[in-house]
N, C-alpha and C. Protein backbone atom coordinates (compact mmCIF):
# COMPACT_ATOMS: atom_id res chain seq x y z
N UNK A 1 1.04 33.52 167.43
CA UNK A 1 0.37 32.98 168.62
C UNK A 1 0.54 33.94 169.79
N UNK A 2 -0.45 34.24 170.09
CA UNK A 2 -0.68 35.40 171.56
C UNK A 2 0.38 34.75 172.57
N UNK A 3 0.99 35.05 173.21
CA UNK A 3 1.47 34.95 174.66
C UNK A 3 1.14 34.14 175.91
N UNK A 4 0.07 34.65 175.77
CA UNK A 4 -0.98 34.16 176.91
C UNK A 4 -1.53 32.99 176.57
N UNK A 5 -0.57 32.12 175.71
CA UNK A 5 -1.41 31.01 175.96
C UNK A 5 -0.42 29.78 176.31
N UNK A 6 1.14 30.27 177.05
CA UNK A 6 1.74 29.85 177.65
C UNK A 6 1.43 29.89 179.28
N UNK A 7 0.91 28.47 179.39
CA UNK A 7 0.75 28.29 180.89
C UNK A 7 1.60 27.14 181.53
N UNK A 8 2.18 27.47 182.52
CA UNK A 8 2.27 26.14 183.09
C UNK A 8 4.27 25.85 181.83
N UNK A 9 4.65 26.66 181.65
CA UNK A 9 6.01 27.02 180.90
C UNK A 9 5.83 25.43 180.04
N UNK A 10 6.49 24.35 179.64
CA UNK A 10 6.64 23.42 178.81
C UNK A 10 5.49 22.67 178.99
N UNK A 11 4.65 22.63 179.21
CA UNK A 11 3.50 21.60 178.88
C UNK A 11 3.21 21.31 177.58
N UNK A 12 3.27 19.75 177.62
CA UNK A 12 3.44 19.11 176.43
C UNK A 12 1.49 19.01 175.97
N UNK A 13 1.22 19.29 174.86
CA UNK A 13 -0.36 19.27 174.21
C UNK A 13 -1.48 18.06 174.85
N UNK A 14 -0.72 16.61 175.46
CA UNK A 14 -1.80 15.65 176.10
C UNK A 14 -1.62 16.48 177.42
N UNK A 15 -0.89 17.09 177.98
CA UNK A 15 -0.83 17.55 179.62
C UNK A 15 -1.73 19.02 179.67
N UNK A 16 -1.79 19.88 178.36
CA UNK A 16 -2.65 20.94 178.72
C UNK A 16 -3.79 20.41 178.07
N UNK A 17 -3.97 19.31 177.54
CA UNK A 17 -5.30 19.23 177.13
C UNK A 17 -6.09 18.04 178.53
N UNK A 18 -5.15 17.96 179.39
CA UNK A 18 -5.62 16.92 180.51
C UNK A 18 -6.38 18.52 181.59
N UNK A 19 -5.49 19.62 181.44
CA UNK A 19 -6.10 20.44 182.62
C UNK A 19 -7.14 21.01 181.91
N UNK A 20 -7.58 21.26 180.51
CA UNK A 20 -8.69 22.14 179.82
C UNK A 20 -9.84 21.51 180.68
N UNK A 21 -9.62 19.85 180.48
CA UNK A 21 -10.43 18.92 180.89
C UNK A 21 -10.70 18.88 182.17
N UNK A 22 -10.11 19.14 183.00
CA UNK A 22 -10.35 19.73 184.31
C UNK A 22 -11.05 21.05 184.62
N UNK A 23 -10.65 22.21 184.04
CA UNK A 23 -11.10 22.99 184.07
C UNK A 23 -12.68 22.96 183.85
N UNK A 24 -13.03 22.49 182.46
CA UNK A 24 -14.30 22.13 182.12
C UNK A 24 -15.07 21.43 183.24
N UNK A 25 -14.61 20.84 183.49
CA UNK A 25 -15.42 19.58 184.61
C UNK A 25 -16.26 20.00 186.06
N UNK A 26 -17.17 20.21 185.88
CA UNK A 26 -17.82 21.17 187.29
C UNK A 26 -17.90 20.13 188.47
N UNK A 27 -17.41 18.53 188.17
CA UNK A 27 -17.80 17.44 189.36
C UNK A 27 -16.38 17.66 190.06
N UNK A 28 -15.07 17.78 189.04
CA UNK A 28 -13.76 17.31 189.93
C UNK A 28 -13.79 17.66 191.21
N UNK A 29 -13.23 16.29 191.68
CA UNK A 29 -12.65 16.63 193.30
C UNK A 29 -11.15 17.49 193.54
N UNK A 30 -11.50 19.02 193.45
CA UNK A 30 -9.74 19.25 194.19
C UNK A 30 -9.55 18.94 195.03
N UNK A 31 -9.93 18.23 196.03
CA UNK A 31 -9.28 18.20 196.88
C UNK A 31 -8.37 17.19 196.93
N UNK A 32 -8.37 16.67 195.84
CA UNK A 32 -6.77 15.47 195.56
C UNK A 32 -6.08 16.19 194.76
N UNK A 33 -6.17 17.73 194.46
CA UNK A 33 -4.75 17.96 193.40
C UNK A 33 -4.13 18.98 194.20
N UNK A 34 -2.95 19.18 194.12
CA UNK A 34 -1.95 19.93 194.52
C UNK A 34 -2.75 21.38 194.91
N UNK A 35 -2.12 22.55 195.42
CA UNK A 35 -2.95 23.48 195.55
C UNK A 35 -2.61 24.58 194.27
N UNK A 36 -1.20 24.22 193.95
CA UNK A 36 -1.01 25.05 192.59
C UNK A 36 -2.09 24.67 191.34
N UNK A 37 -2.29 23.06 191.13
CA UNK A 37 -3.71 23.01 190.23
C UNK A 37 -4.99 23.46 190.46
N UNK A 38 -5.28 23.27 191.74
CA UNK A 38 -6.56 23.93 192.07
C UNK A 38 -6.88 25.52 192.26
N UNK A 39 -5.86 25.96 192.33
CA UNK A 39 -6.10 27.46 191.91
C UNK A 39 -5.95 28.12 190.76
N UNK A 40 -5.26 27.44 189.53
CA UNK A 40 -5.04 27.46 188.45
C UNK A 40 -6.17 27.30 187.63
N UNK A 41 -7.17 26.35 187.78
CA UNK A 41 -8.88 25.55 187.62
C UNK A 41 -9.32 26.74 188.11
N UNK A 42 -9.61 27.16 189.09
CA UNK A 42 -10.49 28.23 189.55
C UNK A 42 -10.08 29.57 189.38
N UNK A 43 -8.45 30.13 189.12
CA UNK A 43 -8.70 31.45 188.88
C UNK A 43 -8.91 31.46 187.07
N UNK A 44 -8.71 30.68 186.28
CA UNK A 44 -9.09 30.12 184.98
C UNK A 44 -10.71 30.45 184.73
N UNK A 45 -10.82 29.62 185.75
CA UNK A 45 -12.74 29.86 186.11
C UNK A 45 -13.25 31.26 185.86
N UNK A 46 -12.57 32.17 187.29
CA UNK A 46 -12.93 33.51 187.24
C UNK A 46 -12.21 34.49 186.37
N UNK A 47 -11.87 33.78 185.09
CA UNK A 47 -11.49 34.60 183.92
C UNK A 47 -9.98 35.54 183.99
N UNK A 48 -9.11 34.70 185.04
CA UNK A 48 -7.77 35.59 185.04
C UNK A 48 -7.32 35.01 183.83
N UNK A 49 -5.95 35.73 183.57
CA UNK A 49 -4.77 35.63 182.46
C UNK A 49 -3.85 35.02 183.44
N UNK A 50 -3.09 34.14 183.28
CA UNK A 50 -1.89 33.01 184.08
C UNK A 50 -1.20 33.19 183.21
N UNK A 51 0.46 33.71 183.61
CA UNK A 51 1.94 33.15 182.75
C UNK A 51 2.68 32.90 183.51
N UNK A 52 2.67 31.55 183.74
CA UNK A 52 4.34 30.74 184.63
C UNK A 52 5.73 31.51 184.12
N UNK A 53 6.50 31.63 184.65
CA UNK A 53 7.30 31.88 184.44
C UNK A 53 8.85 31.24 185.69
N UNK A 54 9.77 30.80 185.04
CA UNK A 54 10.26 29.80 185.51
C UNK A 54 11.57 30.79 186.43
N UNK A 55 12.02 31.99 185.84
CA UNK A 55 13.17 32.72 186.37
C UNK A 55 12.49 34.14 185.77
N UNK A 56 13.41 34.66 186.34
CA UNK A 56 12.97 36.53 186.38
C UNK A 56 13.29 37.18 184.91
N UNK A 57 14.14 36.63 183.87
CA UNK A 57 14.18 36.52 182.82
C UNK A 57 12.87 36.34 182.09
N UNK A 58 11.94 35.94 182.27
CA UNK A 58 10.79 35.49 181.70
C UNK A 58 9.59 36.39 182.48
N UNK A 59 9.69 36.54 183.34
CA UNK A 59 8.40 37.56 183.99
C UNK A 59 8.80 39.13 183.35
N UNK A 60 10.41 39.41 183.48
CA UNK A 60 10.14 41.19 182.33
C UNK A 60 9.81 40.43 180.86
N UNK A 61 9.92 39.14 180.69
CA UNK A 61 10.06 39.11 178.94
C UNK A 61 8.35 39.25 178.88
N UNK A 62 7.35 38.61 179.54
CA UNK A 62 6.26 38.74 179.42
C UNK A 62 5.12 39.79 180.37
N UNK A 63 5.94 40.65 180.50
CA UNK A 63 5.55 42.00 181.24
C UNK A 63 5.77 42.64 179.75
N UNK A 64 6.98 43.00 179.48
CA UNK A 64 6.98 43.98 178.71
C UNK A 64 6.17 43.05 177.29
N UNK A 65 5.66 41.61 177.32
CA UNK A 65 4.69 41.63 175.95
C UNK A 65 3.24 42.04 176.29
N UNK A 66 2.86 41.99 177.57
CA UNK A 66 1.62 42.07 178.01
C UNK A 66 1.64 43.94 177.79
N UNK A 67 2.07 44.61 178.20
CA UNK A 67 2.00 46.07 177.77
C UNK A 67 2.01 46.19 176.24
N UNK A 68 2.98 45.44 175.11
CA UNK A 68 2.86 45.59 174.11
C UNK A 68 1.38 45.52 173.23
N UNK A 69 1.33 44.46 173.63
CA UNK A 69 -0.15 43.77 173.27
C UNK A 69 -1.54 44.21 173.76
N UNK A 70 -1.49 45.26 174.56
CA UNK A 70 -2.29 45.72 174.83
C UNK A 70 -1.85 47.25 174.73
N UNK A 71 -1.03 47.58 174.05
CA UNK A 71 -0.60 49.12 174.11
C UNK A 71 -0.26 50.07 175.61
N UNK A 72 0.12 49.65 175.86
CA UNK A 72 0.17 50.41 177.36
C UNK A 72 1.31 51.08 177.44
N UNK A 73 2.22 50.85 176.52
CA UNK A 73 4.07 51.45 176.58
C UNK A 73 3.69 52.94 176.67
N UNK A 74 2.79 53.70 176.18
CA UNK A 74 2.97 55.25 176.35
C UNK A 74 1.75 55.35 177.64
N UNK A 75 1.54 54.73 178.35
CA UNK A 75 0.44 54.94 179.41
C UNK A 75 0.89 55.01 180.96
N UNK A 76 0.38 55.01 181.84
CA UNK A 76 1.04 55.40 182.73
C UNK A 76 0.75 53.68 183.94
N UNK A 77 1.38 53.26 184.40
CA UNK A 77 1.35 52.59 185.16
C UNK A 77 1.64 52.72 187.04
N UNK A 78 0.69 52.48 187.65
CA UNK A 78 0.44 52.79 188.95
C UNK A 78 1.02 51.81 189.99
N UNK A 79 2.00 52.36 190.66
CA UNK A 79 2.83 51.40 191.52
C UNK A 79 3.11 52.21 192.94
N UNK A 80 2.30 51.12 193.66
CA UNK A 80 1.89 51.86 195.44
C UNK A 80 3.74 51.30 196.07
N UNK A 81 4.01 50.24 195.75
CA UNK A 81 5.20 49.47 196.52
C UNK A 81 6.36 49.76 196.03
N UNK A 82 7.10 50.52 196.49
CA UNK A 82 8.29 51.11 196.23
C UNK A 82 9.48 50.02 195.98
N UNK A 83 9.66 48.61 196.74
CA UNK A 83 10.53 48.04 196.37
C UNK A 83 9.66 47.04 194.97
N UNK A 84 8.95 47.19 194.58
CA UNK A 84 8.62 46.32 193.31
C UNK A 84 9.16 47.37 192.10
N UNK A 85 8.85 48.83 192.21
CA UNK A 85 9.10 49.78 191.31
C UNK A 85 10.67 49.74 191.32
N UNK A 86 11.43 49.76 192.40
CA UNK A 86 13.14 49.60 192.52
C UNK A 86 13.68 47.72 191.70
N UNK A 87 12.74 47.14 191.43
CA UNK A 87 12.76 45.44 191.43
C UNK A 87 12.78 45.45 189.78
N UNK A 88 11.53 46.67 189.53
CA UNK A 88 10.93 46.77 187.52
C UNK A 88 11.34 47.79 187.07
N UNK A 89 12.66 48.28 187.42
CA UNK A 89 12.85 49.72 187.06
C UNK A 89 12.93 50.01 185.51
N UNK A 90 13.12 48.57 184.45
CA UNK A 90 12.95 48.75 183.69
C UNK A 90 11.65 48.88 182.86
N UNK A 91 10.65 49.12 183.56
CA UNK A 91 9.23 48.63 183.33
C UNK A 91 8.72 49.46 181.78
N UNK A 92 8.17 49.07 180.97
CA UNK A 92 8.01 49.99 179.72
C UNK A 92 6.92 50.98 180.18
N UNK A 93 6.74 51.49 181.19
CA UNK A 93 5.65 52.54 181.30
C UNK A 93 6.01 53.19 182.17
N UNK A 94 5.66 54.67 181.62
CA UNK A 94 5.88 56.23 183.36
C UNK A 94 5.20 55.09 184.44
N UNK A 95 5.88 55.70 186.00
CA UNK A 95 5.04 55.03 186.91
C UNK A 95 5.05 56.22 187.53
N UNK A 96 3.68 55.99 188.13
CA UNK A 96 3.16 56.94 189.06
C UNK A 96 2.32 56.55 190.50
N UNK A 97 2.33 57.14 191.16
CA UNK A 97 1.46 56.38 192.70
C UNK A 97 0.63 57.10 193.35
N UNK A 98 -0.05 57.75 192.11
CA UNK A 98 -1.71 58.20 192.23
C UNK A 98 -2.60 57.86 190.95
N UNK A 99 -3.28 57.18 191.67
CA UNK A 99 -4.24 56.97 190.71
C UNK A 99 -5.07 57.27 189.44
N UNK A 100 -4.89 58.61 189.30
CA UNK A 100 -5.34 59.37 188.53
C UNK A 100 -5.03 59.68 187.18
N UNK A 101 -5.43 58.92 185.79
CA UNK A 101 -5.27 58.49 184.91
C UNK A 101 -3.67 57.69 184.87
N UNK A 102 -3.94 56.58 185.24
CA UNK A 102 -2.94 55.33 185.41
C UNK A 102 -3.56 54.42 184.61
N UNK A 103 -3.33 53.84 183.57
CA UNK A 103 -4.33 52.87 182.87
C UNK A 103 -4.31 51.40 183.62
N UNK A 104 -3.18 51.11 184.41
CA UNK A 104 -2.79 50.12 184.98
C UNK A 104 -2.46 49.82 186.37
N UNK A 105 -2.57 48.96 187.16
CA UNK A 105 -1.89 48.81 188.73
C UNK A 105 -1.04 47.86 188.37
N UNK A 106 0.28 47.83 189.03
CA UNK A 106 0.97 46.80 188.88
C UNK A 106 1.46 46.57 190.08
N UNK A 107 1.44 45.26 190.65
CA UNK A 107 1.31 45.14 192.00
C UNK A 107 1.99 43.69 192.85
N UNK A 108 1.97 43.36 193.74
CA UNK A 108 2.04 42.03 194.46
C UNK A 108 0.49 41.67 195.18
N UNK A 109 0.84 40.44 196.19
CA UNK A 109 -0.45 40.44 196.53
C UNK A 109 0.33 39.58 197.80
N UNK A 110 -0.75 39.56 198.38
CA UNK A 110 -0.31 38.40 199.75
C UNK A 110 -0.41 36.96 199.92
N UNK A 111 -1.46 36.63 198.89
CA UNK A 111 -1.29 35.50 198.75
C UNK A 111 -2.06 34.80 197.83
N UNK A 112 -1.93 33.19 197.36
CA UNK A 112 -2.93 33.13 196.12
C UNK A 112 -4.07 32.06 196.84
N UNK A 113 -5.15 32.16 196.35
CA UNK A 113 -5.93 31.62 197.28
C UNK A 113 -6.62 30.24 196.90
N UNK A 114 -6.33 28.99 196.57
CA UNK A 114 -6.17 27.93 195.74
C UNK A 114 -8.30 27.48 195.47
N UNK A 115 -8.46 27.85 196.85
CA UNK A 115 -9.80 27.10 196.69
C UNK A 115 -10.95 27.91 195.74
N UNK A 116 -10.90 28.98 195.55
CA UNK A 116 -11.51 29.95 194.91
C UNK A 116 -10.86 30.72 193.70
N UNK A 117 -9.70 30.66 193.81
CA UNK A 117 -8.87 30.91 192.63
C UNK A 117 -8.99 32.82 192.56
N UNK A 118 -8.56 33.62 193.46
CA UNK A 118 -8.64 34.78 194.33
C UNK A 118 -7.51 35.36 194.45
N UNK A 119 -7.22 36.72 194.62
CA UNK A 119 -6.03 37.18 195.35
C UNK A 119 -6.18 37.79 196.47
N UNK A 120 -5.61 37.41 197.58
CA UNK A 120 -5.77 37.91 198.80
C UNK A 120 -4.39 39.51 199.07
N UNK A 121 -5.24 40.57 199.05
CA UNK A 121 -4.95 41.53 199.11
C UNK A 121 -4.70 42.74 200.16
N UNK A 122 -3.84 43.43 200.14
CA UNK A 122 -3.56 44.73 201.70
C UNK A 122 -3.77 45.92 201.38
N UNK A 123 -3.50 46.80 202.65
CA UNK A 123 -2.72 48.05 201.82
C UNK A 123 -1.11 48.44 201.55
N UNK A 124 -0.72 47.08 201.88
CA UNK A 124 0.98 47.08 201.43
C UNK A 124 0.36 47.09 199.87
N UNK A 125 -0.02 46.51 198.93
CA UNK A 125 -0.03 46.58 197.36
C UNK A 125 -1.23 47.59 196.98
N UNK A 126 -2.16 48.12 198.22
CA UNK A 126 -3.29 49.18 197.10
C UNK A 126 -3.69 50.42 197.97
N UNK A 127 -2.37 50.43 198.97
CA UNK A 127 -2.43 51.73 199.74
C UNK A 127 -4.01 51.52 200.38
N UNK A 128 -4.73 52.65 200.70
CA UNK A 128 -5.88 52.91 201.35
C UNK A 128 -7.30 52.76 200.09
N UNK A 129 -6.97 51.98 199.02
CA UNK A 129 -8.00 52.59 197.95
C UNK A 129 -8.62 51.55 198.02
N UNK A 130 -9.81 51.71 197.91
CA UNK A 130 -11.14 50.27 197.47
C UNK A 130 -10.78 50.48 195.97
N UNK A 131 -11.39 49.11 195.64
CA UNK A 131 -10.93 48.13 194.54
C UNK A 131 -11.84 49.30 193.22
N UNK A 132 -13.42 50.08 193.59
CA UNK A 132 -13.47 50.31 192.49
C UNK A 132 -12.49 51.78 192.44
N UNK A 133 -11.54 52.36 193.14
CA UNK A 133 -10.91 53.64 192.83
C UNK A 133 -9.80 53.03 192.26
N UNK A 134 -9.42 51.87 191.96
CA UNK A 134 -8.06 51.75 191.05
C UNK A 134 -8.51 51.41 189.58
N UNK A 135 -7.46 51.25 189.00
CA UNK A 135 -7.84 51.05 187.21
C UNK A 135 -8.59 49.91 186.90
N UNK A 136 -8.93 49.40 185.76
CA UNK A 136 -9.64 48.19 185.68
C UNK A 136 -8.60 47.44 185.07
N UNK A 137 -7.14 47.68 185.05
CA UNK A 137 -6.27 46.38 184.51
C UNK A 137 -5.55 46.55 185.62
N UNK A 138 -4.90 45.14 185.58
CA UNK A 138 -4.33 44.99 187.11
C UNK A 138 -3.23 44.14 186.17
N UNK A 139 -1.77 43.88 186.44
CA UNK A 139 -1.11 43.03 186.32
C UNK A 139 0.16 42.93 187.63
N UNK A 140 -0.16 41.29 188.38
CA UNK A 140 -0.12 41.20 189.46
C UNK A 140 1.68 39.92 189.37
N UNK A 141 2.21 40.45 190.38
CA UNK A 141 3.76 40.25 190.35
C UNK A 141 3.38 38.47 191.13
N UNK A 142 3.61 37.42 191.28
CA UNK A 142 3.26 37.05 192.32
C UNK A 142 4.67 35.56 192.67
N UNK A 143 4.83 34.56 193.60
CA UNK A 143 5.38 33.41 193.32
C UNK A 143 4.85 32.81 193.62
N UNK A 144 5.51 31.80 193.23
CA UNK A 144 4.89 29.63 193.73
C UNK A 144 4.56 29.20 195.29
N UNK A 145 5.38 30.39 196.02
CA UNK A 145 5.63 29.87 197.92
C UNK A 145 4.48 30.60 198.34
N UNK A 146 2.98 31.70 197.60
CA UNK A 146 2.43 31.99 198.00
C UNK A 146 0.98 31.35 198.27
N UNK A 147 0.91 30.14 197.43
CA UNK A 147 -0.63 29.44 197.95
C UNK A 147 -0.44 28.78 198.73
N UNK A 148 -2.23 29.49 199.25
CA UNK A 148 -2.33 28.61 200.08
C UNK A 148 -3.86 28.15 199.98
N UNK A 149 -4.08 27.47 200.96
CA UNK A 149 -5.68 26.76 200.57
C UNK A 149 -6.76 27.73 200.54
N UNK A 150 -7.15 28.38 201.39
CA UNK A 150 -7.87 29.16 201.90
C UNK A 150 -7.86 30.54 202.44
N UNK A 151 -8.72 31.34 202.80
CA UNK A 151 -8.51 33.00 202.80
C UNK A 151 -8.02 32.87 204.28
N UNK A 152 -8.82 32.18 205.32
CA UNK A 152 -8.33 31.62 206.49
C UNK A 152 -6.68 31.55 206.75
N UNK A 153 -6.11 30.58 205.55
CA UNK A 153 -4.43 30.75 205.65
C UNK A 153 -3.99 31.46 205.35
N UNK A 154 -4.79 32.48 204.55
CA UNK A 154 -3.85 33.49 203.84
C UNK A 154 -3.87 34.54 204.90
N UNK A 155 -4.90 34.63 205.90
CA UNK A 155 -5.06 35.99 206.90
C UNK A 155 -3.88 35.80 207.80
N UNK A 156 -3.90 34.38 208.23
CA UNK A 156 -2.86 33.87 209.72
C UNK A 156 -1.70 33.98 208.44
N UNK A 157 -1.06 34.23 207.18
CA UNK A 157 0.27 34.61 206.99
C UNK A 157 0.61 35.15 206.98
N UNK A 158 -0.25 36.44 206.96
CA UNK A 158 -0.25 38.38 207.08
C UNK A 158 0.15 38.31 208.37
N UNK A 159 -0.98 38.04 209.11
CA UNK A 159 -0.41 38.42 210.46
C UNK A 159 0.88 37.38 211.01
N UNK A 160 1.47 36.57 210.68
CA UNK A 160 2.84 35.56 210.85
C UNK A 160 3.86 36.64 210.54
N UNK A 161 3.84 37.11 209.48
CA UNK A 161 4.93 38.02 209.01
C UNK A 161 4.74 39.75 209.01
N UNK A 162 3.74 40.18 209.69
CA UNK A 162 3.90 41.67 210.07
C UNK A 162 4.36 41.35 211.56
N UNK A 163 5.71 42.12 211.94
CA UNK A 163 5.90 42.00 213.12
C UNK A 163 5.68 42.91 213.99
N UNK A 164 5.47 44.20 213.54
CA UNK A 164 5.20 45.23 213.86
C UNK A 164 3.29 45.69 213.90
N UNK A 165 3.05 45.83 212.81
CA UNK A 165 1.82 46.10 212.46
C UNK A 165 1.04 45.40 211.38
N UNK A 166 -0.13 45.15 211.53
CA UNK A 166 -0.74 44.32 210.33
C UNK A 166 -1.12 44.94 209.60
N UNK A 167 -1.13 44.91 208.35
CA UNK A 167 -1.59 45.85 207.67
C UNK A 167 -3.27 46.23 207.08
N UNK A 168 -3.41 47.06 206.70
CA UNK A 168 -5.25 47.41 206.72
C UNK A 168 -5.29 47.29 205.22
N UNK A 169 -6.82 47.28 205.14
CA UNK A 169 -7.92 47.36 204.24
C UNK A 169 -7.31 46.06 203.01
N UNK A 170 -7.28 44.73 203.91
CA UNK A 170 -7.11 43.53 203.76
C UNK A 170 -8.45 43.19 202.78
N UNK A 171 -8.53 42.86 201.43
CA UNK A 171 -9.56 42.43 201.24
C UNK A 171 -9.50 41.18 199.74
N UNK A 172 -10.29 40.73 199.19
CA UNK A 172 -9.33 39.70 197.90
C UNK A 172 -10.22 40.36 196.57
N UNK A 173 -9.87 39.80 195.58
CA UNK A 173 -9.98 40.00 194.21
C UNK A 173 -10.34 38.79 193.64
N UNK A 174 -11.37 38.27 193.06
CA UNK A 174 -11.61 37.22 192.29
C UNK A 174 -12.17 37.46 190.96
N UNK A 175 -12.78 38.41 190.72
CA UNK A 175 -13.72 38.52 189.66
C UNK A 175 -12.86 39.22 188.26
N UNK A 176 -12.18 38.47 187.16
CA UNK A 176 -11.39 38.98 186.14
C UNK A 176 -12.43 38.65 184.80
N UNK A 177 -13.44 39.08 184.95
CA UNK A 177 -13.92 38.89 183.69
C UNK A 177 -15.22 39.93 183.34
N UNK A 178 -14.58 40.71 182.29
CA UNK A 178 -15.20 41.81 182.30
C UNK A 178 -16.90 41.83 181.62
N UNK A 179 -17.18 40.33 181.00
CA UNK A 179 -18.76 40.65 180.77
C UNK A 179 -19.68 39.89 181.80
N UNK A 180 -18.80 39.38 183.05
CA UNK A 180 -20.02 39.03 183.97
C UNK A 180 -20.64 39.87 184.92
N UNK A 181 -20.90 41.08 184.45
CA UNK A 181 -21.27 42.68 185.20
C UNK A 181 -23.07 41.78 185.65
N UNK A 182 -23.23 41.65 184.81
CA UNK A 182 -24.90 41.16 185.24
C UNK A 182 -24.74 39.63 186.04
N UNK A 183 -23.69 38.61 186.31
CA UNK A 183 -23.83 37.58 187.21
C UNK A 183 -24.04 38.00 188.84
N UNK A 184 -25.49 37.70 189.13
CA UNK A 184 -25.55 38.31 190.50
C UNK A 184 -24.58 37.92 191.57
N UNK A 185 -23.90 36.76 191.29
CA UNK A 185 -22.69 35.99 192.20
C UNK A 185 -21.64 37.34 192.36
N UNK A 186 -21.83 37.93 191.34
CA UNK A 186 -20.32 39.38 191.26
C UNK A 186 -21.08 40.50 191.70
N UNK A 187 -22.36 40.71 192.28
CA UNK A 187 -22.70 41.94 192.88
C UNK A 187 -22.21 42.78 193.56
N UNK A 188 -21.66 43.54 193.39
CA UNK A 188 -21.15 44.39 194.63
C UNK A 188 -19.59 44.54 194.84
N UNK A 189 -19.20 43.30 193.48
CA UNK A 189 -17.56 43.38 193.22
C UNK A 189 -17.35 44.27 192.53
N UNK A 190 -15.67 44.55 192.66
CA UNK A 190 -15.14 45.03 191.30
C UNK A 190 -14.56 44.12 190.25
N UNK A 191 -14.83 44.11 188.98
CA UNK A 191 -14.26 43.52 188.09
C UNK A 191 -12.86 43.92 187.78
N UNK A 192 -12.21 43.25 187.46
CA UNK A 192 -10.88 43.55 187.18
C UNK A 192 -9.95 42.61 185.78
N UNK A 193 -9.65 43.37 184.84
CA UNK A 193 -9.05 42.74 183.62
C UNK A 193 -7.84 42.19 184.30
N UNK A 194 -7.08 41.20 184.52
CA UNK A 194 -6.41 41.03 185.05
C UNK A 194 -4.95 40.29 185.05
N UNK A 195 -3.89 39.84 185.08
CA UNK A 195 -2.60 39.24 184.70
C UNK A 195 -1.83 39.10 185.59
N UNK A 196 -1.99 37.93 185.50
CA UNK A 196 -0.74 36.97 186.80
C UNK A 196 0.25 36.45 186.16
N UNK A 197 1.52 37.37 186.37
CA UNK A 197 2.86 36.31 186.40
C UNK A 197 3.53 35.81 187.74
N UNK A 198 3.43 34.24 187.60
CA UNK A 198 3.77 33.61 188.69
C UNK A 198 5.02 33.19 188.35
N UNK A 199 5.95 33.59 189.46
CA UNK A 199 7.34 32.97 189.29
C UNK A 199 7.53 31.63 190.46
N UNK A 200 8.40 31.08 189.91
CA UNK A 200 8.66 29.48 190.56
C UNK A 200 9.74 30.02 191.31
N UNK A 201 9.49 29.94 192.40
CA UNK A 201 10.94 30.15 193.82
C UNK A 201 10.81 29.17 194.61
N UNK A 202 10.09 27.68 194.34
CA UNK A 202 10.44 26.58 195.51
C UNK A 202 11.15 25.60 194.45
């Protein structure tokens, strides 16, 4: 059994077959579920990869399967944020922080964006580069204390916590699914193969 099809860490078979059912459902009202379900439904939607992970024990255990499983151990992995690279020092791949044949970004983000199911993004995690100059796999570091409803909350938390300077070329990521190149809704995006391990810190 693939990996990736641990979501949501112990969910018992009536509880993930209650969110499939959600997911499916184009009427539900989120706005009665938590904001961790409703972004879970919608980045599901836009074709991300989700692995809960409950302690830091479990985010290298399914880092280093997500490189396995996709071969990436002899490839080079691209890391702009110096304390995430000091955080993964065991990471199974060279890291490097130019772009230039990196098969991978591995990264944080600023925040998760519940209503659209999005990552709200800086140049603290992608330096000065637009989305199509980085790789097309992304696997994104992230926790539980980061959703929030809207891109709106996610801007006023950037600027809450830069005290100094805000940081530039602020922009989000939604689109993880690599055959909707022809959905005109994704015009003008970048697609991105993509992998979220979310760790629980509340």
């Amino acid at each position: 059994m693939s990996v990736f099809r641990k979501i949501f860490g112990s969910k018992t078979e009536a509880s993930k077959e209650e969110t499939d059912q959600k997911n499916q459902n184009p009427y539900l009202d989120t706005a009665q579920l938590p904001l961790d379900e409703v972004f879970t439904i919608n980045f599901n939607k836009n074709g991300g990869k989700f692995l809960y992970c409950e302690n830091m024990d479990e985010v290298h255990t399914f880092l280093d399967k997500i490189i396995e499983e996709n071969n990436w151990d002899k490839k080079k992995a691209l890391i702009f944020n110096t304390h995430l690279k000091e955080k993964f020092k065991s990471l199974k791949s060279d890291t490097i922080q130019k772009s230039d044949a990196s098969e991978f970004l591995f990264t944080t983000c600023e925040s998760l964006i519940a209503n659209d199911g999005s990552l709200l993004i800086s140049s603290n995690q992608i330096a000065e580069k637009k989305l199509v100059e980085l790789p097309k796999n992304f696997i994104v570091f992230a926790t539980t204390s980061q959703f929030v409803n809207t891109i709106s909350e996610g801007l006023q938390g950037i600027k809450a916590k830069s005290k100094t300077k805000i940081p530039s070329n602020i922009t989000t990521i939604k689109h993880f699914k690599t055959n909707n190149s022809n959905n005109f809704l994704s015009y003008g995006s970048s697609t991105k193969n993509l992998y979220l391990l979310l760790l629980e810190n509340l």
